[in-house]
N, C-alpha and C. Protein backbone atom coordinates (compact mmCIF):
# COMPACT_ATOMS: atom_id res chain seq x y z
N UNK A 1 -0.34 25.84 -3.88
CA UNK A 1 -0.01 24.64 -4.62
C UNK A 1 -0.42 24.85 -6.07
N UNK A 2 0.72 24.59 -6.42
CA UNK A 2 0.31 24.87 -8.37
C UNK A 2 -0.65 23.73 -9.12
N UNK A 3 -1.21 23.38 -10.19
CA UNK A 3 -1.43 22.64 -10.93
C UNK A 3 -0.04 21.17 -11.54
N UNK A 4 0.93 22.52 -11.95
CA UNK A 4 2.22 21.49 -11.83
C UNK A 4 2.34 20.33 -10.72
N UNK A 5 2.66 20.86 -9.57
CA UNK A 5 3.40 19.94 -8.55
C UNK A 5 1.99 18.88 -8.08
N UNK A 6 0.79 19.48 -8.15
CA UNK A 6 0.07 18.19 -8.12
C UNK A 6 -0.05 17.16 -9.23
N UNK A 7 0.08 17.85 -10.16
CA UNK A 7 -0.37 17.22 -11.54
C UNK A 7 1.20 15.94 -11.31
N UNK A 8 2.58 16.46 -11.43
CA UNK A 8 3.57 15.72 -11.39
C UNK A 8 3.63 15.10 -10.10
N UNK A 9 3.17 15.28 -8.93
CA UNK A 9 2.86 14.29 -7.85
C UNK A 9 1.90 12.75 -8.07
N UNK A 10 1.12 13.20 -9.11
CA UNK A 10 0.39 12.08 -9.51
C UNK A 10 0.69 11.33 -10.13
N UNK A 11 1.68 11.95 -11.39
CA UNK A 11 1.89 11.26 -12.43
C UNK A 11 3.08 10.47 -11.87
N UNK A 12 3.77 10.71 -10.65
CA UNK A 12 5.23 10.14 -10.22
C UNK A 12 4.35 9.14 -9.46
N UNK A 13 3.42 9.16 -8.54
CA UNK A 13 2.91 8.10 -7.67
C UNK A 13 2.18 6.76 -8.57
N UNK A 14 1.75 6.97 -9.83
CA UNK A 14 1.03 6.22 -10.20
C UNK A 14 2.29 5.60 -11.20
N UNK A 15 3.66 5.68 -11.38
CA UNK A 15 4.76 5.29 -11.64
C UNK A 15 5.73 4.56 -10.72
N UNK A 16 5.02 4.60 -9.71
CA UNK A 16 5.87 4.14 -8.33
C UNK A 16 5.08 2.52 -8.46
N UNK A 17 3.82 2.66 -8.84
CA UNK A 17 3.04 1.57 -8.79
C UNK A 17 3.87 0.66 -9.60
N UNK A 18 4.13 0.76 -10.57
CA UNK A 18 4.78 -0.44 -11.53
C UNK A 18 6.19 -0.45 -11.16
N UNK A 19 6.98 0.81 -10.57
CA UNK A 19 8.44 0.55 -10.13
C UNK A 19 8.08 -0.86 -9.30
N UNK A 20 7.26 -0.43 -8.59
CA UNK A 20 6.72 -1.12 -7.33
C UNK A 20 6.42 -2.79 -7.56
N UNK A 21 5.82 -2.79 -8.42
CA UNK A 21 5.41 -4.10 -8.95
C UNK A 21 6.67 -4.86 -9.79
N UNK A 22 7.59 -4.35 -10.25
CA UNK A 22 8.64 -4.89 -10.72
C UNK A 22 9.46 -5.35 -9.73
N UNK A 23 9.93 -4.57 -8.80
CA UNK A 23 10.97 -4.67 -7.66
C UNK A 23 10.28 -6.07 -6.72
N UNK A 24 9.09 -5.65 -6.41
CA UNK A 24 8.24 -6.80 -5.97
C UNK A 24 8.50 -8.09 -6.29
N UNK A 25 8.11 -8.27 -7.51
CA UNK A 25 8.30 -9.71 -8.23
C UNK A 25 9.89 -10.05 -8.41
N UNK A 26 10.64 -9.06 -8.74
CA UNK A 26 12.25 -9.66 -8.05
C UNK A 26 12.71 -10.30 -6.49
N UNK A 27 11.54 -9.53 -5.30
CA UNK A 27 12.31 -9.76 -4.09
C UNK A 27 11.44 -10.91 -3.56
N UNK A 28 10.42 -11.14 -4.64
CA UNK A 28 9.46 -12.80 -4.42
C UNK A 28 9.79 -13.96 -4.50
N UNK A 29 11.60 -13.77 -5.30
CA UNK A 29 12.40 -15.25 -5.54
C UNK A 29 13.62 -14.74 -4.15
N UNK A 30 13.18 -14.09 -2.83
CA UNK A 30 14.49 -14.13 -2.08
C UNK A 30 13.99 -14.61 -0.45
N UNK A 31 14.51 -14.73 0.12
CA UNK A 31 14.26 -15.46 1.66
C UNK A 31 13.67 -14.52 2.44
N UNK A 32 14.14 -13.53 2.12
CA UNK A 32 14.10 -11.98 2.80
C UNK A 32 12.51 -11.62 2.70
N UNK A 33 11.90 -11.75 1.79
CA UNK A 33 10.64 -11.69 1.17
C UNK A 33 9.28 -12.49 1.97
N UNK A 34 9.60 -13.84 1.88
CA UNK A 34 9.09 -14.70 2.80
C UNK A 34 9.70 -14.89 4.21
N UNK A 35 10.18 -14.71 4.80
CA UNK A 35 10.62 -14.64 5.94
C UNK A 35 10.51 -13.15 6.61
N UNK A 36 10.84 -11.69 5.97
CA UNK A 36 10.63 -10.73 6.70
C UNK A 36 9.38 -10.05 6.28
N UNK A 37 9.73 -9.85 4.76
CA UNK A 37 8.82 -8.74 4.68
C UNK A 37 7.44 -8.99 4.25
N UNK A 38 7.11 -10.30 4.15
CA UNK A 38 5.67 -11.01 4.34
C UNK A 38 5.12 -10.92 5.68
N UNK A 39 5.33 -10.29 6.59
CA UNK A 39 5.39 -10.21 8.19
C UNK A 39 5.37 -8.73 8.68
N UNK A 40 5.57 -7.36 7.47
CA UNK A 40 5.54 -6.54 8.21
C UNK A 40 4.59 -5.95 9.06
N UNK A 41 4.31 -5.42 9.79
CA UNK A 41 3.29 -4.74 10.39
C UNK A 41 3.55 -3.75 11.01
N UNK A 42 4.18 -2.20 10.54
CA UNK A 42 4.22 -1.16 11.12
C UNK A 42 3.59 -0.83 12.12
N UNK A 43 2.27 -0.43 11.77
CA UNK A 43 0.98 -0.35 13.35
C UNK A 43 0.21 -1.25 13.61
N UNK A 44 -0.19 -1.39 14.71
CA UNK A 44 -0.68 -2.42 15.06
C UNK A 44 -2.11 -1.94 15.45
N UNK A 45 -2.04 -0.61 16.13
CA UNK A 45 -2.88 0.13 16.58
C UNK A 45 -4.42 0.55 15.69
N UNK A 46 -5.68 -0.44 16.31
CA UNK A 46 -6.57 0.16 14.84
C UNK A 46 -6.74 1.43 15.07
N UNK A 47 -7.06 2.01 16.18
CA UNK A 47 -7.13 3.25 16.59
C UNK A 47 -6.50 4.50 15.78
N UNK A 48 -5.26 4.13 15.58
CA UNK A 48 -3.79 4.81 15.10
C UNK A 48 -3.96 4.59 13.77
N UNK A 49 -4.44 3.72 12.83
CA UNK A 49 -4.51 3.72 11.94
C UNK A 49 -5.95 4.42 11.51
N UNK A 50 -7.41 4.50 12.20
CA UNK A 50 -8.03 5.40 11.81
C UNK A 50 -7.62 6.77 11.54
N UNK A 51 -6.58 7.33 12.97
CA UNK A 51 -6.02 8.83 13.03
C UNK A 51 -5.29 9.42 11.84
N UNK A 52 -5.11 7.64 11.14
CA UNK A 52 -4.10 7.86 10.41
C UNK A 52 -4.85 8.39 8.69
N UNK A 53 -5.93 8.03 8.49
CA UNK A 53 -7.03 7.84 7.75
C UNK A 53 -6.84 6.78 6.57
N UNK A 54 -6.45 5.90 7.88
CA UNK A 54 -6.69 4.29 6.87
C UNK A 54 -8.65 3.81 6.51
N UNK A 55 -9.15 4.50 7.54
CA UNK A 55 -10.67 3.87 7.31
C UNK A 55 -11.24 4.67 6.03
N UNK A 56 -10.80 6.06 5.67
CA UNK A 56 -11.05 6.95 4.65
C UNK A 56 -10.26 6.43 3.53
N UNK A 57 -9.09 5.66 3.17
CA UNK A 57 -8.82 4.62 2.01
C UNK A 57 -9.51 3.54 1.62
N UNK A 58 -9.86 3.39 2.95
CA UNK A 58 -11.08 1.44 3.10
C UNK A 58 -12.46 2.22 2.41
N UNK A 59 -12.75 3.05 2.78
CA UNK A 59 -14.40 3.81 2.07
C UNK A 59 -13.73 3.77 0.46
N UNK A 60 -13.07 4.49 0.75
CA UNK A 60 -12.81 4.98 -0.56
C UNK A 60 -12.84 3.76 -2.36
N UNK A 61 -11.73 2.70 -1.28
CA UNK A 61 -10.96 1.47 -1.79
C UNK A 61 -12.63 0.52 -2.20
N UNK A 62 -13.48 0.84 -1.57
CA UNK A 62 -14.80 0.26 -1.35
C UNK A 62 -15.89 0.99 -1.93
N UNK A 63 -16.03 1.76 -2.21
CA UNK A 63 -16.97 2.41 -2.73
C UNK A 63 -16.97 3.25 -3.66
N UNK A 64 -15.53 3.27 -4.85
CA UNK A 64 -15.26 3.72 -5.72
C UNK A 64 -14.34 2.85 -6.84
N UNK A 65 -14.26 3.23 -8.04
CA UNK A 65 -14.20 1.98 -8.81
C UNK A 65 -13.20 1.82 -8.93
N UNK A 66 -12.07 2.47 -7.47
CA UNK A 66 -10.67 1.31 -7.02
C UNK A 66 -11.11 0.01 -6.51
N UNK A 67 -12.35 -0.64 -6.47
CA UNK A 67 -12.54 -1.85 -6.28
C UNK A 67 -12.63 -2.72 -7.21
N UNK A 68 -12.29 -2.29 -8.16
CA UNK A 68 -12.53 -3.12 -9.97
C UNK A 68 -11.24 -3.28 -10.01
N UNK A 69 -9.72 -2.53 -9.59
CA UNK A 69 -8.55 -2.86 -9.82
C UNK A 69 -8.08 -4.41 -9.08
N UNK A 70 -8.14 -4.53 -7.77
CA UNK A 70 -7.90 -6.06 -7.64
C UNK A 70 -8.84 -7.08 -7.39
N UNK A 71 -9.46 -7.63 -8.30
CA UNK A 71 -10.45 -8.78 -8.12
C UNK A 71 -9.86 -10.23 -7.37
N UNK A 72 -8.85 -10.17 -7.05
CA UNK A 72 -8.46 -11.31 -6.26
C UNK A 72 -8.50 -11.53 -4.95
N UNK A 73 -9.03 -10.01 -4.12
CA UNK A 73 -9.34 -9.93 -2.73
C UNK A 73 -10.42 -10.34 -2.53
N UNK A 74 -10.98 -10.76 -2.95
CA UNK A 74 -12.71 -11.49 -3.33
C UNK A 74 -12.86 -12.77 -2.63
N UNK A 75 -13.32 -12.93 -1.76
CA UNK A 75 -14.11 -14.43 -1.74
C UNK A 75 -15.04 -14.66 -1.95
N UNK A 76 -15.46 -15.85 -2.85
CA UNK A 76 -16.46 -15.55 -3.69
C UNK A 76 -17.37 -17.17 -3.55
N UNK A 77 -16.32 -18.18 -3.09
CA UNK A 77 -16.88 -19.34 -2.44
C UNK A 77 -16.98 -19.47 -0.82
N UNK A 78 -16.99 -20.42 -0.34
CA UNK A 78 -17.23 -20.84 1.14
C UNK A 78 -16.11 -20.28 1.50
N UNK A 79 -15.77 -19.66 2.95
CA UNK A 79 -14.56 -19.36 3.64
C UNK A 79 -13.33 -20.22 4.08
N UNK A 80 -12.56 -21.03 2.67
CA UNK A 80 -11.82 -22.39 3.25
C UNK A 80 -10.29 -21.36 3.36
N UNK A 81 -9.63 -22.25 4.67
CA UNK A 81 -7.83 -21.51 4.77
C UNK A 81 -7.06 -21.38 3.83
N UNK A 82 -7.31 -22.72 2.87
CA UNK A 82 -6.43 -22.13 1.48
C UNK A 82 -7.08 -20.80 0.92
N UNK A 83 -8.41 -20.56 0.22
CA UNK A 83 -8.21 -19.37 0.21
C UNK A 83 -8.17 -18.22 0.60
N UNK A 84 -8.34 -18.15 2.21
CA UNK A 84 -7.46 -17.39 3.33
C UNK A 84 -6.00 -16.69 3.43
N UNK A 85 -5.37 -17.97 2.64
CA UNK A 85 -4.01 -18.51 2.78
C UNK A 85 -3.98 -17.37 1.25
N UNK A 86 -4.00 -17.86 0.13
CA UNK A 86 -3.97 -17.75 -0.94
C UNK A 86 -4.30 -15.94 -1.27
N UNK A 87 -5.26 -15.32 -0.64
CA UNK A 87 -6.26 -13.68 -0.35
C UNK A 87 -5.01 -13.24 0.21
N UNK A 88 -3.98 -13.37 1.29
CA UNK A 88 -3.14 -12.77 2.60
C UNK A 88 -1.62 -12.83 1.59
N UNK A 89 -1.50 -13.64 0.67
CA UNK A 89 -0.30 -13.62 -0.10
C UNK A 89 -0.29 -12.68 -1.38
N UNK A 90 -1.63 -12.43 -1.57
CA UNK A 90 -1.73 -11.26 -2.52
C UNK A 90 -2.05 -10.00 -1.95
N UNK A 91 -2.72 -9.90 -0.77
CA UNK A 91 -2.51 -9.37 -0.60
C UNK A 91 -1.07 -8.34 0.41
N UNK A 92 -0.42 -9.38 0.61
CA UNK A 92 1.11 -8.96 0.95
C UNK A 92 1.80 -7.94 -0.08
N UNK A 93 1.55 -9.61 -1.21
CA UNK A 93 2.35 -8.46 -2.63
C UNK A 93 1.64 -7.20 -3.08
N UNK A 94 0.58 -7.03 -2.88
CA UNK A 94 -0.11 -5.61 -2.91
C UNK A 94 0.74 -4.53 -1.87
N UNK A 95 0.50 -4.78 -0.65
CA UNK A 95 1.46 -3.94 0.39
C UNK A 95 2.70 -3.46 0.19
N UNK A 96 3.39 -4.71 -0.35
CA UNK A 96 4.67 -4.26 -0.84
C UNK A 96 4.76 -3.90 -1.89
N UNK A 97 4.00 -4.03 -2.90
CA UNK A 97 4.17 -2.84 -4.20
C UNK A 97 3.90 -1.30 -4.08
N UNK A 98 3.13 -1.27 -2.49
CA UNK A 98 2.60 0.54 -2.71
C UNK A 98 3.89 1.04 -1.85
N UNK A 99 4.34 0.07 -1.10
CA UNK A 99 5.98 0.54 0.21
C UNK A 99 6.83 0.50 -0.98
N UNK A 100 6.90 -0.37 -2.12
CA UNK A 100 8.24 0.12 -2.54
C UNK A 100 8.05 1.49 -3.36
N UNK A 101 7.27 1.71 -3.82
CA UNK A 101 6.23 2.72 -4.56
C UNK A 101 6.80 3.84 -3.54
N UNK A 102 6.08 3.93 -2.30
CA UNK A 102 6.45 4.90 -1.26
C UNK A 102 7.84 4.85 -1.40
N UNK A 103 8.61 3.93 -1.59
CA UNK A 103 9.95 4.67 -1.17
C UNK A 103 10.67 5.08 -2.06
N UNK A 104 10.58 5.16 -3.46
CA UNK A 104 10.26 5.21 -4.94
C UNK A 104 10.17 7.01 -4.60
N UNK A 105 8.97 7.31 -4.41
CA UNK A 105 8.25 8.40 -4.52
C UNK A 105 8.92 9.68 -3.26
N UNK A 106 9.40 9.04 -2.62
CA UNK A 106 9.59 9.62 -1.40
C UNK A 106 10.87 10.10 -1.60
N UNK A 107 11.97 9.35 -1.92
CA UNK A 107 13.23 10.10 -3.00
C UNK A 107 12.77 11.24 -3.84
N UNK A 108 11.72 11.65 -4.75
CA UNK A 108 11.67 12.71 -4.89
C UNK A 108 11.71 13.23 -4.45
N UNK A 109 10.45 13.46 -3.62
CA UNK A 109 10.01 14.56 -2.42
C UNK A 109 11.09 14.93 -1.79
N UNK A 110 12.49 14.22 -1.22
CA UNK A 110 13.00 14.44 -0.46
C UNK A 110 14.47 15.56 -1.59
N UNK A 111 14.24 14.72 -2.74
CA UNK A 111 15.31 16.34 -3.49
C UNK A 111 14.60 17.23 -3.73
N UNK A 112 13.00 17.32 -3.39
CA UNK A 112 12.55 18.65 -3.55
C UNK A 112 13.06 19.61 -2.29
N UNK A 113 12.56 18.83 -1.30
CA UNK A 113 13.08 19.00 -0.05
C UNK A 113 14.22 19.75 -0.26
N UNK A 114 15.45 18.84 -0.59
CA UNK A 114 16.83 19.27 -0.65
C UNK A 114 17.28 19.94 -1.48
N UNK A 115 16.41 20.47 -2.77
CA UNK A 115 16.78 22.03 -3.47
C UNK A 115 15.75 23.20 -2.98
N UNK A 116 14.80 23.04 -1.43
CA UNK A 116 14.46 23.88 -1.14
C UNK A 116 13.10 24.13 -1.43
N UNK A 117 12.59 23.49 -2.57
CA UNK A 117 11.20 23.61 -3.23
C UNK A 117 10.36 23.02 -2.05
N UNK A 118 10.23 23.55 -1.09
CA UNK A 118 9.64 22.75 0.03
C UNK A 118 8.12 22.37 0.16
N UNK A 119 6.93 23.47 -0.96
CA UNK A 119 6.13 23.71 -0.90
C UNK A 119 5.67 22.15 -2.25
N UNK A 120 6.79 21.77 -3.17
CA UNK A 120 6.52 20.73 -4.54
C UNK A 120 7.04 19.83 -3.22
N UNK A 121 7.62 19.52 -2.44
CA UNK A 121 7.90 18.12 -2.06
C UNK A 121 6.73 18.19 -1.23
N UNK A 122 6.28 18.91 -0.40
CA UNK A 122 5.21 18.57 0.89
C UNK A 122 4.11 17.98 -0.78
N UNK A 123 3.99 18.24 -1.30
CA UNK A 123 2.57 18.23 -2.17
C UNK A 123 3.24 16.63 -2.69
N UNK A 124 4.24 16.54 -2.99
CA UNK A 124 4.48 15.32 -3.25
C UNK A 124 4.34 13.84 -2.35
N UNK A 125 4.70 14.49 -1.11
CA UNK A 125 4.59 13.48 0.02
C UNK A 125 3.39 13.29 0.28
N UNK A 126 2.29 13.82 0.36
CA UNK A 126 0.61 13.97 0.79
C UNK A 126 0.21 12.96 -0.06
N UNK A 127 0.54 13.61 -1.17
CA UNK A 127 -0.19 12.61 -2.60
C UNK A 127 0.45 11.12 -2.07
N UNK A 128 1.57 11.05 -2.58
CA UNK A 128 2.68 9.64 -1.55
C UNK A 128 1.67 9.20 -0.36
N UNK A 129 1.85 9.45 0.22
CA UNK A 129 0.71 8.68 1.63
C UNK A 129 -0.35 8.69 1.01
N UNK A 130 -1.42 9.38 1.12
CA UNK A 130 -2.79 9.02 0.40
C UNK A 130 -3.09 7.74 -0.80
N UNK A 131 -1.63 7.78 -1.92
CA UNK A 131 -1.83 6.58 -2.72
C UNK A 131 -1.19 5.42 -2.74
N UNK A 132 -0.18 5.81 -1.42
CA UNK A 132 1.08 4.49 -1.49
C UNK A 132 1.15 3.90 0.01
N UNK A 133 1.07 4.87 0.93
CA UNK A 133 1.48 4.69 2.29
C UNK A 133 -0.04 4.10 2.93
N UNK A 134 -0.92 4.84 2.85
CA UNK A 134 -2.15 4.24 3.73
C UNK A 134 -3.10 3.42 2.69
N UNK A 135 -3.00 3.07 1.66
CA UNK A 135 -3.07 1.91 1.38
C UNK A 135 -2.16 0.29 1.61
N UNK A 136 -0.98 0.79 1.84
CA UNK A 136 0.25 -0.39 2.14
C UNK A 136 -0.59 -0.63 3.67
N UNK A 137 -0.86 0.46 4.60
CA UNK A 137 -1.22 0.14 5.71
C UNK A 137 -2.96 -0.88 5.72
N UNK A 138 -3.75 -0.37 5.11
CA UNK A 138 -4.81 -0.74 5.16
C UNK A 138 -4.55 -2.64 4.64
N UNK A 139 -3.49 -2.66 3.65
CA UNK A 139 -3.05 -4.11 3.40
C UNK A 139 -3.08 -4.34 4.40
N UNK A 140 -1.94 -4.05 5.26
CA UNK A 140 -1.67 -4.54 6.82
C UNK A 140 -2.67 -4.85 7.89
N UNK A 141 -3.23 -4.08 7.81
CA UNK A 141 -4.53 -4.33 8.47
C UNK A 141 -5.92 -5.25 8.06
N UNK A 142 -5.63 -5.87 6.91
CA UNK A 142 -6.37 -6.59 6.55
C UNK A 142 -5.91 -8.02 6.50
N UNK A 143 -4.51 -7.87 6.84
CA UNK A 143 -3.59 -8.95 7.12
C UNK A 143 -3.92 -9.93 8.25
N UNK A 144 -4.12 -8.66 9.50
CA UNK A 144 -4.31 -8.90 10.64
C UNK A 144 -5.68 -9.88 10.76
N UNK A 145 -6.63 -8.96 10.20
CA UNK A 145 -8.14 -9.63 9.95
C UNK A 145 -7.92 -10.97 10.03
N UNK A 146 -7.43 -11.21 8.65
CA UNK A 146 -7.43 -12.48 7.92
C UNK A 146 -6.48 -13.54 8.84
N UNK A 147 -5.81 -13.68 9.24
CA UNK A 147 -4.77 -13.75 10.07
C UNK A 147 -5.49 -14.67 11.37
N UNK A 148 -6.19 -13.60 11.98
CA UNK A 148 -7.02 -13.95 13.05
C UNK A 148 -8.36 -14.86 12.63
N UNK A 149 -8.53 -14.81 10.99
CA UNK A 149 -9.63 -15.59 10.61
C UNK A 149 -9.25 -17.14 10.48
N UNK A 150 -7.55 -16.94 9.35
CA UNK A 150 -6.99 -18.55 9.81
C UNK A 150 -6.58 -19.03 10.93
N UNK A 151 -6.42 -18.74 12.36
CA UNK A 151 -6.25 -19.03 13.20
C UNK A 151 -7.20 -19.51 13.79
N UNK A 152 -8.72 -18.92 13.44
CA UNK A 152 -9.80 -19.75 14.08
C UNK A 152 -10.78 -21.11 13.34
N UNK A 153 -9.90 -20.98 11.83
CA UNK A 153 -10.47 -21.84 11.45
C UNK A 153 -9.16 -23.17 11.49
C-alpha cells in the first residue's frame, strides 16, 4: 500500500462527510426519510457488530478527541423522552450522513476495482468502513439503546 492510495482514501472519505451532510439535509424535507430511513437497522446482532469492530469505533469515538465533534449526543440534564426523542433524531442524521458518505466513497473504490487497481480500491474500501460504515452502524446501535430507553420511560 502506497502513501498515495491511503493518503487519497482519506482525503475522499473525509469528503464523503459533507457530500453526506448535504444529501442528508435534502432527503430531511421527504417522507422517505421519516418513514424509512429513520428506521434503518442493518444488524441487529450486538454480537455481529462487535465481529464487526463496532466496539473498537465506540473506544475510539470515546476516548479520542472524535468526541469534541458532536456535542449534541450529550445528556447533560435529567433523562426526560424529549431529549431521548430529540439525541435519536440526531443521531439518525449522523447515520445517514456516514451511509451516504459510504456510498459516495464506495463508487470510487468500485472504479478502482473496475480499472483493475485492485490493491487502491481494497485500501479505499477499509478506510470507507472504518470512517463511514462502522460508525453509521455504531449510530444504529445506539439507536437501539435509546429506543429501548424511551420505551421504558
Amino acid at each position: 500500500m502506497t502513501y498515495k492510495h491511503l493518503s487519497f482514501s482519506i482525503a475522499i472519505t473525509f469528503i464523503s462527510f459533507i457530500i453526506g451532510m448535504i444529501i442528508n439535509n435534502i432527503l430531511k424535507k421527504t417522507e422517505i426519510y421519516n418513514n424509512k430511513l429513520s428506521n434503518i437497522n442493518f444488524i441487529k446482532s450486538e454480537r455481529l457488530n462487535k465481529l464487526i469492530g463496532v466496539a473498537i469505533v465506540k473506544w475510539i469515538v470515546i476516548n479520542t478527541p472524535f468526541k469534541y465533534f458532536n456535542q449534541k449526543f450529550k445528556l447533560r440534564n435529567k433523562i426526560k423522552k424529549t431529549g431521548l426523542v430529540k439525541m435519536r433524531a440526531e443521531m439518525t442524521s449522523s447515520e445517514i450522513d456516514h451511509l451516504i458518505g459510504f456510498i459516495f466513497v464506495a463508487i470510487f473504490a468500485l472504479v478502482k476495482f473496475y480499472k483493475t487497481e485492485l490493491l487502491f480500491g481494497l485500501t479505499i474500501m477499509i478506510v470507507n468502513i472504518l470512517m463511514n460504515l462502522n460508525p453509521s452502524l455504531l449510530q444504529q446501535q445506539n439507536k437501539r439503546r435509546i429506543d429501548r430507553l424511551i420505551k421504558k420511560l
